[in-house]
Protein backbone atom coordinates (compact mmCIF):
# COMPACT_ATOMS: atom_id res chain seq x y z
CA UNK A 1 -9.11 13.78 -5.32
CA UNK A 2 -8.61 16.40 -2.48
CA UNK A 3 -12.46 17.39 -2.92
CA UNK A 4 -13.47 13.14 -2.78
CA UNK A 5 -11.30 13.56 0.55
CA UNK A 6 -12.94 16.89 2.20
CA UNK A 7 -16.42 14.85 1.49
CA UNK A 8 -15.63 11.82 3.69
CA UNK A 9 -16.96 11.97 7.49
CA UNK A 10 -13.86 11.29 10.19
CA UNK A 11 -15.01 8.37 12.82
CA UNK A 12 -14.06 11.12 15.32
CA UNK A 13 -16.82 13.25 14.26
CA UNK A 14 -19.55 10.57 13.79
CA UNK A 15 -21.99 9.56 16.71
CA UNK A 16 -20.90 5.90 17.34
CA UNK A 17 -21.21 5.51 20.94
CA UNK A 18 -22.81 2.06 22.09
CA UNK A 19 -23.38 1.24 18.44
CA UNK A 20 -22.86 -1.94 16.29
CA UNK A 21 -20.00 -1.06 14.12
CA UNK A 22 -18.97 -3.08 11.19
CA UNK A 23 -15.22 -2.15 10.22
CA UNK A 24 -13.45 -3.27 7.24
CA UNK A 25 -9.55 -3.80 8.17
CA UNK A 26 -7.01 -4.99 5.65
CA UNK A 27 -5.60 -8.33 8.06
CA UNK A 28 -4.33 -9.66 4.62
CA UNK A 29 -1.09 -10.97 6.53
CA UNK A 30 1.67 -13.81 6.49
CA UNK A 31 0.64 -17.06 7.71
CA UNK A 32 2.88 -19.60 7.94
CA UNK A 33 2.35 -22.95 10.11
CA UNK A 34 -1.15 -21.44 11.57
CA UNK A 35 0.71 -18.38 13.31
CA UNK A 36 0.93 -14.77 11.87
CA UNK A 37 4.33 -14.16 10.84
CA UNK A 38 3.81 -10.32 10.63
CA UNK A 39 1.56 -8.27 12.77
CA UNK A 40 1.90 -4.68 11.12
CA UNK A 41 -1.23 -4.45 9.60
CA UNK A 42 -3.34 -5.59 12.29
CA UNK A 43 -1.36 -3.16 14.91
CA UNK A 44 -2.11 -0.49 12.63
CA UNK A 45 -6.05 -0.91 12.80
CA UNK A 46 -5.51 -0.37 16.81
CA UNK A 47 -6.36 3.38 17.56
CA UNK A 48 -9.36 2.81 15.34
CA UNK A 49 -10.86 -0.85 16.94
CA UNK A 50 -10.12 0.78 20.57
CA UNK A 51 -11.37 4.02 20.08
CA UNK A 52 -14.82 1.80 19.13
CA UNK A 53 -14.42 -0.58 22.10
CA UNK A 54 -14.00 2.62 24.22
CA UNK A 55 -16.65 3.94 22.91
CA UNK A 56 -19.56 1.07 23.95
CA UNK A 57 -19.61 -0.24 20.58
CA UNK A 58 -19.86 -3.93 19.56
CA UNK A 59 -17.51 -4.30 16.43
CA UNK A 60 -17.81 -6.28 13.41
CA UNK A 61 -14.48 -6.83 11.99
CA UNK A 62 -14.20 -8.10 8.09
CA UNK A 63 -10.85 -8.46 6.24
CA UNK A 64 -9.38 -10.83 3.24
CA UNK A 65 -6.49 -13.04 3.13
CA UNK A 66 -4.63 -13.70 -0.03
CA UNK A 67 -6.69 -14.79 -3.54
CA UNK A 68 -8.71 -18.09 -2.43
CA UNK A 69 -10.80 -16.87 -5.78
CA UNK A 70 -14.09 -17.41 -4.33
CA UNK A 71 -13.76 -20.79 -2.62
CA UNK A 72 -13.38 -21.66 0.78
CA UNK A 73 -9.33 -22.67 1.44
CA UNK A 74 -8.29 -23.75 4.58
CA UNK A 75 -4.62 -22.08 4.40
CA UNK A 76 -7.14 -18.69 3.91
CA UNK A 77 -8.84 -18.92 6.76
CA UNK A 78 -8.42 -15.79 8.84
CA UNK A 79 -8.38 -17.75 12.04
CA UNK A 80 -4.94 -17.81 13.01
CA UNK A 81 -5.55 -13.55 13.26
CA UNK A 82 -7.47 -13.91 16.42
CA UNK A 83 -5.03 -14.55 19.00
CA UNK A 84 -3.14 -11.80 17.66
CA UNK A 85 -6.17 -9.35 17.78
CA UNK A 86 -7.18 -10.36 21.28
CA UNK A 87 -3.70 -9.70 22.54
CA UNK A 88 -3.61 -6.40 20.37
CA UNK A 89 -7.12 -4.90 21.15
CA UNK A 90 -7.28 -6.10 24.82
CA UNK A 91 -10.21 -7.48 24.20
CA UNK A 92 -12.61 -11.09 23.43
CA UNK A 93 -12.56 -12.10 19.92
CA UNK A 94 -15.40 -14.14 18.60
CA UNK A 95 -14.54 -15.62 15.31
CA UNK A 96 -17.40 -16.69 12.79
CA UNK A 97 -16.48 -19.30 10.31
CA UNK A 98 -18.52 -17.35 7.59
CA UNK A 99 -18.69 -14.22 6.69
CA UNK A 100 -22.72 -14.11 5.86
CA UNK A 101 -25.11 -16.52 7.24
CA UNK A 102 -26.91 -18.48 9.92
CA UNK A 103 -23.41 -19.19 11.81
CA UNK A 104 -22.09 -15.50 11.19
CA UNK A 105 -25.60 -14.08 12.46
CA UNK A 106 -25.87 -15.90 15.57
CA UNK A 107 -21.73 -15.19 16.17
CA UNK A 108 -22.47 -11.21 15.91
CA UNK A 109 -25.79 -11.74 18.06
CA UNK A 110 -24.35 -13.27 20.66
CA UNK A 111 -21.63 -10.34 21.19
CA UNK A 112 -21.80 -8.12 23.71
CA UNK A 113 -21.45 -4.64 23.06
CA UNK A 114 -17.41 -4.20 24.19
CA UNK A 115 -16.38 -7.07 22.62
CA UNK A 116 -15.11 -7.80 18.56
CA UNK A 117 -16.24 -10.67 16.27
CA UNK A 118 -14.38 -11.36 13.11
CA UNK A 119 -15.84 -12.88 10.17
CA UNK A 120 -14.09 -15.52 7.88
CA UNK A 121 -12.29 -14.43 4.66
CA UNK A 122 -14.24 -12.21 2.55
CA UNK A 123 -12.63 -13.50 -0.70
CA UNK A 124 -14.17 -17.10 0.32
CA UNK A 125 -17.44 -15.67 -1.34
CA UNK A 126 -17.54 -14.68 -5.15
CA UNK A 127 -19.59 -11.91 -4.48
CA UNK A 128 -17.04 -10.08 -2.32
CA UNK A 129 -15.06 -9.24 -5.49
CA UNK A 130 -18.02 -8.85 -8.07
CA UNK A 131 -18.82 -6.09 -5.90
CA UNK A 132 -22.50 -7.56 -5.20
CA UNK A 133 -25.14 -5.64 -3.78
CA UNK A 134 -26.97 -8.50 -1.60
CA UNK A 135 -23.65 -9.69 -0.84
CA UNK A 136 -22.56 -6.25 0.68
CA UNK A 137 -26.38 -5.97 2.04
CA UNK A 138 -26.13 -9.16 4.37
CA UNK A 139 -22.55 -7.34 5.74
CA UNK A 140 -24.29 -4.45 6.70
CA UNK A 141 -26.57 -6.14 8.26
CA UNK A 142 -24.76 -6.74 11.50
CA UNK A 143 -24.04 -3.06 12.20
CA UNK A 144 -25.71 0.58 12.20
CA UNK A 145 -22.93 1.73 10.90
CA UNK A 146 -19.56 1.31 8.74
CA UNK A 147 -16.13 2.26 9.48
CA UNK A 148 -14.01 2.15 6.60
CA UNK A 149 -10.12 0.98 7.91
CA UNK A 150 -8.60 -0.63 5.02
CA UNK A 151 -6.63 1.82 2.88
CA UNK A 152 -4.92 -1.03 1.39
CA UNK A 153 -8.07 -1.68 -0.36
CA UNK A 154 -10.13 1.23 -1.07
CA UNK A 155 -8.62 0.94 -4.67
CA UNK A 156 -10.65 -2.03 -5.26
CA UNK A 157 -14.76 -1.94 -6.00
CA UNK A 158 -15.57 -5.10 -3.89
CA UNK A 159 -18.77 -5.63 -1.79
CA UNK A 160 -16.91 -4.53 1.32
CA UNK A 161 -15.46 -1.33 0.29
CA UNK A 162 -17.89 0.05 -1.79
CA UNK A 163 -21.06 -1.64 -2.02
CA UNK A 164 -21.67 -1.75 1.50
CA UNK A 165 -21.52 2.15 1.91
CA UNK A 166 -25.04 2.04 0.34
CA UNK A 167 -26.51 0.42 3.06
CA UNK A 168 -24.77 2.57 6.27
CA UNK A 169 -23.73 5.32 7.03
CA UNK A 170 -20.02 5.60 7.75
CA UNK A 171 -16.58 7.38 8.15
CA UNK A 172 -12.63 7.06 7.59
CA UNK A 173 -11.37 5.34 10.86
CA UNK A 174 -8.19 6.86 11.78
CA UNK A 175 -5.58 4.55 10.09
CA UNK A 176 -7.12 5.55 6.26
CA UNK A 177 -7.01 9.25 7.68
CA UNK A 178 -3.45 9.24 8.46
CA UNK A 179 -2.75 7.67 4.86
CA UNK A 180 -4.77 9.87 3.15
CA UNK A 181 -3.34 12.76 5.04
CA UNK A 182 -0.10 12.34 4.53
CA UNK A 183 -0.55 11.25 0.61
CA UNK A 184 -2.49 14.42 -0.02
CA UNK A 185 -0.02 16.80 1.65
CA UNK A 186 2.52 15.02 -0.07
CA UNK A 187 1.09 16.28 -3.43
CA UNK A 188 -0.71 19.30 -2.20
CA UNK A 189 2.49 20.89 -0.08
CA UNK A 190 5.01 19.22 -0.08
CA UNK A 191 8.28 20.80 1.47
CA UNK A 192 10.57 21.26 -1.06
CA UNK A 193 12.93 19.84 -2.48
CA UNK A 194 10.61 17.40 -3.23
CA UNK A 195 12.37 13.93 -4.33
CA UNK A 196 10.34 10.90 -5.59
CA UNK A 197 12.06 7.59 -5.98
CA UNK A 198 10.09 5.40 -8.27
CA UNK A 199 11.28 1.51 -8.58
CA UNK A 200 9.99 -2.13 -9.43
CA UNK A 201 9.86 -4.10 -12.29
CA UNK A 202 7.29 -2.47 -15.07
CA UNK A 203 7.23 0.81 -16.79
CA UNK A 204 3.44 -0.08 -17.41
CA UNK A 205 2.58 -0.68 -13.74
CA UNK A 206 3.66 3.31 -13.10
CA UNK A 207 3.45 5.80 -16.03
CA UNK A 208 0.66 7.41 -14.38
CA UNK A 209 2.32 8.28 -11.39
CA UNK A 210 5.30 9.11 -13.28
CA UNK A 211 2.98 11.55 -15.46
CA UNK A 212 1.12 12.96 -12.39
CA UNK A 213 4.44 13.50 -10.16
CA UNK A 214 6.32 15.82 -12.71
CA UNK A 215 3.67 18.45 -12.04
CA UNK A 216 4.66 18.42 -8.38
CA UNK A 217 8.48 16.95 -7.87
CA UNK A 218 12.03 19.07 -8.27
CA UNK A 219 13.73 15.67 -8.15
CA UNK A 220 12.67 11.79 -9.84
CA UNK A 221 14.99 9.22 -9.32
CA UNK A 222 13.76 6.28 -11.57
CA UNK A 223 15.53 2.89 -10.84
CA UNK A 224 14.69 -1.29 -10.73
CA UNK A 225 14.09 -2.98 -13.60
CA UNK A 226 11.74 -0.31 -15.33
CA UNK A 227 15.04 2.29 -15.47
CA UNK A 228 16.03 -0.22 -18.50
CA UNK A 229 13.35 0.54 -20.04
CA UNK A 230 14.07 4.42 -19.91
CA UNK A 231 17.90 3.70 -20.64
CA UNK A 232 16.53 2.09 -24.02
CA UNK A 233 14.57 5.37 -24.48
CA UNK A 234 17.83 7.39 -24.71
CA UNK A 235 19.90 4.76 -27.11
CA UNK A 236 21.90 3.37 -24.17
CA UNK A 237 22.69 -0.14 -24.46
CA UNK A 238 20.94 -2.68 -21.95
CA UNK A 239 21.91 -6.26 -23.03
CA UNK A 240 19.13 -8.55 -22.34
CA UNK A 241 18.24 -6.47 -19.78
CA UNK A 242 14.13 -6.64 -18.74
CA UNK A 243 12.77 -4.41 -21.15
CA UNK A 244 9.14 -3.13 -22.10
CA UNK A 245 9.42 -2.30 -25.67
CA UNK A 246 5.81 -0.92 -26.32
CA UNK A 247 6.57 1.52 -23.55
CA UNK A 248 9.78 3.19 -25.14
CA UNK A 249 8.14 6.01 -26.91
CA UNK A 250 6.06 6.77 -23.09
CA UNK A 251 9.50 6.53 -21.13
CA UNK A 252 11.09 8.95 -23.64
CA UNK A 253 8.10 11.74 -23.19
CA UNK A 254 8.49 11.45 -19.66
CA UNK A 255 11.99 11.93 -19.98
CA UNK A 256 11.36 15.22 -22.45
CA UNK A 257 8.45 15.92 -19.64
CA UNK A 258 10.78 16.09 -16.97
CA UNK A 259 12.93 18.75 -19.17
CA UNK A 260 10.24 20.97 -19.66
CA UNK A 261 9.51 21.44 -16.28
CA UNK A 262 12.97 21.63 -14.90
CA UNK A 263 12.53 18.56 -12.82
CA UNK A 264 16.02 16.88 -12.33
CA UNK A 265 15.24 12.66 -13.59
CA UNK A 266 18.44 10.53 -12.60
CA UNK A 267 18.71 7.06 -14.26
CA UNK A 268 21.40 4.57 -13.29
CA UNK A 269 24.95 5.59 -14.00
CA UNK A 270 26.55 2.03 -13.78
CA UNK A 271 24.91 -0.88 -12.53
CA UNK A 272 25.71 -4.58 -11.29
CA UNK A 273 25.04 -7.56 -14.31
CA UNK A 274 25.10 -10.79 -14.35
CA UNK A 275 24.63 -13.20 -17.61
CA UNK A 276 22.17 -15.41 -15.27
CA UNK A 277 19.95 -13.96 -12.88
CA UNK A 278 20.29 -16.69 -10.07
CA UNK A 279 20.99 -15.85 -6.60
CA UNK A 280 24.95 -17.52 -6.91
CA UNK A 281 25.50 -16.35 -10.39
CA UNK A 282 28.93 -14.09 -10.96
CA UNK A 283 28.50 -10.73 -10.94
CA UNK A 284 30.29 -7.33 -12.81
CA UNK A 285 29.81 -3.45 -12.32
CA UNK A 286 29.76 -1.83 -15.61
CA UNK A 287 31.90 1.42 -15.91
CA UNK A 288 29.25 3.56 -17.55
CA UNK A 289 25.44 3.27 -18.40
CA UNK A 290 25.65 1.01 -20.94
CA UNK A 291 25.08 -2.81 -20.38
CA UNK A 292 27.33 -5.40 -23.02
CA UNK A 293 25.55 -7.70 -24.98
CA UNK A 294 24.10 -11.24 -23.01
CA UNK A 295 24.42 -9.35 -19.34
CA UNK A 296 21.49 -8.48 -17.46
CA UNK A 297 20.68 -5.91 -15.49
CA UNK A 298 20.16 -6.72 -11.36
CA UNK A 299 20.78 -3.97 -9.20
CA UNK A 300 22.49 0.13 -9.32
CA UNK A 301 26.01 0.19 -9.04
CA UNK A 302 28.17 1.64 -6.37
CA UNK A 303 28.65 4.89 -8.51
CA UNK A 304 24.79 5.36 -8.73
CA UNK A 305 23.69 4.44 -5.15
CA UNK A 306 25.86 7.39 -4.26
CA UNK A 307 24.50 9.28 -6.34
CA UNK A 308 21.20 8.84 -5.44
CA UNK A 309 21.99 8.84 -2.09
CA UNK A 310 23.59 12.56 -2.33
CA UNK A 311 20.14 13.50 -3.23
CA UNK A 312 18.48 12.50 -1.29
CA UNK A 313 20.40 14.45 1.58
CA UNK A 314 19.27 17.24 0.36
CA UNK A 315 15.80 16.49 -0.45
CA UNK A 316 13.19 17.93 2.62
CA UNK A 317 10.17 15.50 1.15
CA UNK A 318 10.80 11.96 -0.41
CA UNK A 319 8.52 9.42 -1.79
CA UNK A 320 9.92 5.69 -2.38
CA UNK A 321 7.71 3.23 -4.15
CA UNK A 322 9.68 0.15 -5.65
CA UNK A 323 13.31 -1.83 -5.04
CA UNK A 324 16.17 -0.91 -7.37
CA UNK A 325 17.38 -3.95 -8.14
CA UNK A 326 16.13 -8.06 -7.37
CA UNK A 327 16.39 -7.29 -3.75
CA UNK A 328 14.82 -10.55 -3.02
CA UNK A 329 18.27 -12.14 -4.06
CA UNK A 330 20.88 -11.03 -1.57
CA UNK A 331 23.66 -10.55 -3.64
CA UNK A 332 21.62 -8.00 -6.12
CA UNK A 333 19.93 -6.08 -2.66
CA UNK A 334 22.53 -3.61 -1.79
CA UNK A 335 21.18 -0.78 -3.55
CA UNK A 336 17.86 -0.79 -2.42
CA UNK A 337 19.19 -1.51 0.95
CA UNK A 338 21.43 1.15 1.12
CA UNK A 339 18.53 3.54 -0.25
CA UNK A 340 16.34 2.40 2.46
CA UNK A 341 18.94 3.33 5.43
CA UNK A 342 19.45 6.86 3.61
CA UNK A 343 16.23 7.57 3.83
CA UNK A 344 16.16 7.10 7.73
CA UNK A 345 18.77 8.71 8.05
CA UNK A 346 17.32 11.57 5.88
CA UNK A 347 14.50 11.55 8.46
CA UNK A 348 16.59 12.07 11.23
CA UNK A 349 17.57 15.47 9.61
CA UNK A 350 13.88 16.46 9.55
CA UNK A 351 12.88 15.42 5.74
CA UNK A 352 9.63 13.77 5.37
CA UNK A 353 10.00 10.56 4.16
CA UNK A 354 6.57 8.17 2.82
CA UNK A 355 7.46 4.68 1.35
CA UNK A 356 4.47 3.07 -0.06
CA UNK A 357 4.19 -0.66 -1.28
CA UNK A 358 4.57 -4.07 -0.04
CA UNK A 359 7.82 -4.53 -1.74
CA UNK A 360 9.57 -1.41 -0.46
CA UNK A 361 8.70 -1.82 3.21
CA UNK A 362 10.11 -6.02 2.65
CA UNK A 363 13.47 -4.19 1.83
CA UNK A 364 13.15 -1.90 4.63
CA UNK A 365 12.76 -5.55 6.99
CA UNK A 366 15.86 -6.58 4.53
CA UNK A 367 17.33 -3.22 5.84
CA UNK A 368 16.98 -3.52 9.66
CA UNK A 369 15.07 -0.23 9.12
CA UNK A 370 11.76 0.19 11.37
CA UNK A 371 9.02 2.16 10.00
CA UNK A 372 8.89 4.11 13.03
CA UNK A 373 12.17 5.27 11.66
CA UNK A 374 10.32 6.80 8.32
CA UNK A 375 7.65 9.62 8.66
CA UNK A 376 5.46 7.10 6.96
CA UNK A 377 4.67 3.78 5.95
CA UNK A 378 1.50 3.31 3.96
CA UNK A 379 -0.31 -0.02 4.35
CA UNK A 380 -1.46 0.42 0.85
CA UNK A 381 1.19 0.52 -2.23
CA UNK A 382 -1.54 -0.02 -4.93
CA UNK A 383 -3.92 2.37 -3.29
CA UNK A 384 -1.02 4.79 -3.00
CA UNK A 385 -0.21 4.77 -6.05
CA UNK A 386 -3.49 4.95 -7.89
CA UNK A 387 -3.89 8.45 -5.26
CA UNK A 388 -1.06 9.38 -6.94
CA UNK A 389 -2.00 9.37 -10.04
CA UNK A 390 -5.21 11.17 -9.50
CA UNK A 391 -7.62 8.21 -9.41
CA UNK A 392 -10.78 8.03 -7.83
CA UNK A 393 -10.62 5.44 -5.45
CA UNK A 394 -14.16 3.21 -5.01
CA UNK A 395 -13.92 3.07 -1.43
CA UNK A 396 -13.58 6.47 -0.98
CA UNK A 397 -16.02 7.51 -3.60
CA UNK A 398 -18.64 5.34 -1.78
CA UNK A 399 -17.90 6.61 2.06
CA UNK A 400 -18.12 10.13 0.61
CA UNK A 401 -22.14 9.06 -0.66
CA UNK A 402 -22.71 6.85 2.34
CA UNK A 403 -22.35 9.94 4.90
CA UNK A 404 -25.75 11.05 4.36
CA UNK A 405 -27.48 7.50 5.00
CA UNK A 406 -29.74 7.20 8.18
CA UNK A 407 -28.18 5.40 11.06
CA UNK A 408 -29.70 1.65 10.80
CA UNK A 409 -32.01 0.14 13.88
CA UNK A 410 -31.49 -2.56 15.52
């Protein structure tokens, strides 16, 4: 991974000036009643989009919304987006109402350099997904060259991230530099004592990580619902707990994994159950691990969060993917709250803290925590974590090839 990185050109390095830039931004934000109801990922795409406009250049911007599975859907459209931008970028927006075609053509062509268009959803075409070559051809089309902004999708082989790159040249804008940056010292040097805290719902979704993070962490704090899983793995009782069975004999390697390299792995100590999981139900804090027969599982208990909480104090470098408990239910949030505000607090004292995933940065909103409160706050969790396990990443593999391509003519 850290060679696919050294391969890909920076935007800062590439000669854009006065050029027709296509850019592929991740503006896959809430909507609700026709207005954005978050702005983070478009604000993030800033230094990039100006740095263009500054430059003379007439930018293409291209983004999906949600899963409209190849269909146009009104509640997809990426329209609402472009009062946001405008106020954002300082600068005209003209929106097409495709993405490829006679209406998106004459939209880009009547542009003036200075100024942004943005093309409808992506995802409104099946070819964006199938990763299809005349598809990606018709995007490039509008630009001499391809900036490549989206980390939250540079996991996935679609038209936009990946095909594309064979048609322009192009380079990392600065937002998928700063991810990548921080991801790869993360791994590469990380100051030490190096603490991951690894939470959600599925064992499955994140033995790869798991597997690729014991080379490199001192501590791994493993929590949400896949800790039952684990729990299982050492013959502690979990109730009717959420449970992946066919993933016991993986959860107890990675425990013996951990062991062999001296990495400390912390599972809950005591925990909050209910025998419903509904946001009113009636709750109890065990006394120990185990969990009695019909209780579930919701969140860590009081014993636990401190526990976790102590070390994280005196961890210098913490990753966080994934809640500890059904944050989305008040009642079963605390732990993952109080998690959350340890870790800004941890990066007052000079750690370096990275949360990654959509779920994690909802319970740092839950936690009145801002991101510019955390060292980091990737706009990716899938891509993160596929990084993190080693993967090569189609976007990137494709921007690395693409750097040699001749600038296009106009």
């Amino acid at each position: 991974m850290a060679n696919e990185i050294l391969k890909i050109a920076r935007l800062q390095d590439a000669d854009i000036k006065g050029k027709n830039v296509v850019v592929r931004v991740d503006y896959n934000v809430p909507i609700k009643d026709g207005k954005v109801e978050n702005d983070k990922r478009i604000a993030a795409t800033v230094p990039t989009v100006k740095y263009l406009l500054e430059n003379g250049c007439r930018v293409v911007l291209m983004s999906h919304l949600g899963r409209p599975k190849g269909k146009v859907a009104p509640e997809f459209s990426l329209a609402p987006t472009v009062p946001v931008i405008e106020k954002l970028m300082g600068a005209k927006v003209h929106f097409a109402k495709d993405c490829i075609g006679p209406e998106a053509e004459n939209v880009v062509n009547a542009a003036q350099k200075g100024e942004l268009v943005l093309l409808e959803n992506l995802r409104f075409h099946p070819e964006e997904e199938k990763n299809d070559k005349a598809f990606a051809r018709q995007l490039a089309s509008y630009g001499e060259f391809f900036v490549q902004d989206a980390f939250g999708t540079v996991h996935r082989a679609h038209a936009s991230t990946a095909a594309i790159a064979e048609f322009l040249p192009g380079a990392a804008g600065f937002l998928v530099q700063k991810e990548l940056e921080y991801l790869d010292r993360t791994i590469r040097n990380p100051q030490r004592p190096f603490l991951a805290i690894i939470g959600g719902a599925k064992v499955s979704d994140k033995i790869m990580v798991l597997n690729n993070l014991l080379g490199v962490v001192d501590m791994l704090i493993i929590g949400g619902g896949m800790a039952y899983t684990f729990l299982q793995a050492q013959n502690v009782a979990i109730g009717k707990s959420l449970v992946e069975p066919d993933k016991v004999g993986e959860a107890k390697d990675i425990i013996a994994k951990s062991y062999s390299k001296h990495v400390e792995c912390l599972l809950p100590a005591d925990h909050v159950i209910v025998q419903e999981v509904k946001p009113d139900a009636p709750s109890q804090i065990t006394q120990a691990m185990a969990i009695p027969d019909g209780w579930a599982g919701v969140d860590i208990g009081p014993r636990t969060t401190a526990l976790f909480i102590e070390r994280i104090k005196k961890a210098r470098t913490i990753f966080w993917n994934g809640p500890l408990g059904i944050f989305e239910m008040d009642a079963f949030a605390n732990g993952s709250v109080s998690i959350a505000k340890a870790l800004a607090e941890a990066t007052k004292t000079g750690a370096t803290t990275i949360v990654g995933g959509g779920d994690s940065l909802s319970v740092l909103k839950k936690a009145g925590v801002k991101a510019s409160e955390l060292t980091h706050c990737s706009t990716g969790g899938g891509a993160s974590m596929e990084f993190l396990e080693g993967k090569t990443l189609p976007g990137l593999a494709a921007l690395s090839k693409s750097a040699s391509l001749p600038a296009q003519k106009h």
